[in-house]
Protein backbone atom coordinates (compact mmCIF):
# COMPACT_ATOMS: atom_id res chain seq x y z
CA UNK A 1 0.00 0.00 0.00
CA UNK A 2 1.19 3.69 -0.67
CA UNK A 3 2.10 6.66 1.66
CA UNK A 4 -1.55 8.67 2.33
CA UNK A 5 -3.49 5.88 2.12
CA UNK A 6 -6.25 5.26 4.89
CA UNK A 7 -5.91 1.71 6.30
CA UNK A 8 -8.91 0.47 9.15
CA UNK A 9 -7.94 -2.43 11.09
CA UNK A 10 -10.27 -4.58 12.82
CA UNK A 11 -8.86 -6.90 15.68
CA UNK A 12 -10.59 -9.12 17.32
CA UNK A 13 -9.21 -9.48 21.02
CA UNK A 14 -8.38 -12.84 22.26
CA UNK A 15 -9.46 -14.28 25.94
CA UNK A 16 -11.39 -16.25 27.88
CA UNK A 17 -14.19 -18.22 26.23
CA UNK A 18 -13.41 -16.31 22.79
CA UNK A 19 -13.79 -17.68 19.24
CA UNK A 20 -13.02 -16.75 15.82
CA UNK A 21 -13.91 -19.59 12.53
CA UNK A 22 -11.21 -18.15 10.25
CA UNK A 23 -12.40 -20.16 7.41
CA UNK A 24 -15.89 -18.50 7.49
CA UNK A 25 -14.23 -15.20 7.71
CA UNK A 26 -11.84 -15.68 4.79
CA UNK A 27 -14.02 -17.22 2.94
CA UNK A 28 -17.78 -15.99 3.36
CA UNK A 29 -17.46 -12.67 5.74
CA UNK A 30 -14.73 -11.40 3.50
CA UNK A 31 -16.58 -11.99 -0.10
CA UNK A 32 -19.31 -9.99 1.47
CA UNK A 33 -17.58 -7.34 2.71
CA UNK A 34 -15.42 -6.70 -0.63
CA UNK A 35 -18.99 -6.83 -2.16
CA UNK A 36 -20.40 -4.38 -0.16
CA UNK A 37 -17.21 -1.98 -0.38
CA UNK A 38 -16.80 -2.22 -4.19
CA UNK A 39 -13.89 -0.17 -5.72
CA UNK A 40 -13.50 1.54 -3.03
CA UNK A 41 -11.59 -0.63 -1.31
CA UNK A 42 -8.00 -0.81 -2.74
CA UNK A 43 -6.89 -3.97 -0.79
CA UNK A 44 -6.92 -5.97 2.30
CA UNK A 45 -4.71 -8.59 4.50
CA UNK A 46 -6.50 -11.02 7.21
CA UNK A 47 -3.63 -12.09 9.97
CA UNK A 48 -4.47 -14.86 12.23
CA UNK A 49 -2.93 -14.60 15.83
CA UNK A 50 0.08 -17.15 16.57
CA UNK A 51 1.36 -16.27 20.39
CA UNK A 52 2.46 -12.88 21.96
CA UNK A 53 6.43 -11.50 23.10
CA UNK A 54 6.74 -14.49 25.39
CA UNK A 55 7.57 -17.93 24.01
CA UNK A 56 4.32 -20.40 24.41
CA UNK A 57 1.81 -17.29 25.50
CA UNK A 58 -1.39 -16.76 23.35
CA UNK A 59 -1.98 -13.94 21.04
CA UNK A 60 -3.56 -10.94 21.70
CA UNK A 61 -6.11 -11.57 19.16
CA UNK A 62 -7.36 -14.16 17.53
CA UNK A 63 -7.21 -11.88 14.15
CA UNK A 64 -6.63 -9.09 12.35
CA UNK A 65 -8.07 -7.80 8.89
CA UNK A 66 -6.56 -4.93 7.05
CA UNK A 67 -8.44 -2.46 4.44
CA UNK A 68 -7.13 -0.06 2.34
CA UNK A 69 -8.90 3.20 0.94
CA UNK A 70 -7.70 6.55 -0.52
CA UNK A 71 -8.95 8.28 2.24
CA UNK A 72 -11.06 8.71 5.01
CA UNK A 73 -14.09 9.79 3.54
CA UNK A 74 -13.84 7.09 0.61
CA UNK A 75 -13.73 4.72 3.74
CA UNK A 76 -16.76 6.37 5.77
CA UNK A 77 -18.83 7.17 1.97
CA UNK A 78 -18.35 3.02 0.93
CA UNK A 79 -18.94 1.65 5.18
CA UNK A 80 -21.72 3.79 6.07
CA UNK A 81 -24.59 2.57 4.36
CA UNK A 82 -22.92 -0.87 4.73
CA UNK A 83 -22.23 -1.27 8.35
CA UNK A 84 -25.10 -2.73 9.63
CA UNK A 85 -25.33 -5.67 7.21
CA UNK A 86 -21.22 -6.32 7.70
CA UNK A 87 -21.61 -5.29 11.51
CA UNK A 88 -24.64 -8.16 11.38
CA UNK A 89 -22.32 -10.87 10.18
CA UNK A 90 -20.19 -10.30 13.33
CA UNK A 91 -21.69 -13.35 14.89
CA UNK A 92 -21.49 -15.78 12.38
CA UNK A 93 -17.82 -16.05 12.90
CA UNK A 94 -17.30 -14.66 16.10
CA UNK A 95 -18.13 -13.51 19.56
CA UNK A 96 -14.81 -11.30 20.20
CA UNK A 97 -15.97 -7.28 19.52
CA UNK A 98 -13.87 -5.91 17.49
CA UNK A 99 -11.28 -3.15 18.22
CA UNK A 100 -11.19 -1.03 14.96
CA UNK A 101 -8.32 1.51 14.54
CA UNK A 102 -8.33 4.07 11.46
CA UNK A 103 -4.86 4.66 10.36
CA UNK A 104 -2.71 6.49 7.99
CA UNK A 105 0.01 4.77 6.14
CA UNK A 106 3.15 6.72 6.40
CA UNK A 107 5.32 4.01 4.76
């Protein structure tokens, strides 16, 4: 991805009791979303959590995805009208909430 780009990650937290079917999200939630988005998303990476600084110790979070857009508002214009029916899909694959961060790439 290029410098000035907006990039929204969504992590879902790890812990007690917590789940995550990464082949539903890869493969279903992921289809939809890019649907929904359209051109205005310019690209995307899914990460799934292996273990944190110490050897043996769980992730953080289960997973991450990564989405790319020009901007901001390109983001907020192509998720707004969207988020309810990608929100809504939450629990198909998951019961972690999601920690989103909006970003700018500076690299």
């Amino acid at each position: 991805m290029k410098k000035g780009m907006t990039k929204v990650s969504v992590m879902y937290p790890n812990g007690e009791g917590k789940t995550f079917d990464l082949n539903y999200y890869t493969s279903t939630h992921l289809e939809l979303v890019g649907e929904l988005l359209g051109s205005a998303l310019k690209g995307a990476t899914v990460e799934s959590g292996l273990g944190s600084a110490a050897p043996g110790s769980p992730p953080p979070f289960l997973a991450m995805g990564n989405m790319y857009f020009d901007s901001v508002d390109a983001f907020g214009a192509a998720f707004g009208p969207n988020a309810e029916q990608i929100m809504g899909d939450l629990p198909n694959f998951t019961n972690s909430e999601p920690v989103i961060q909006i970003s700018e790439v500076v690299m």
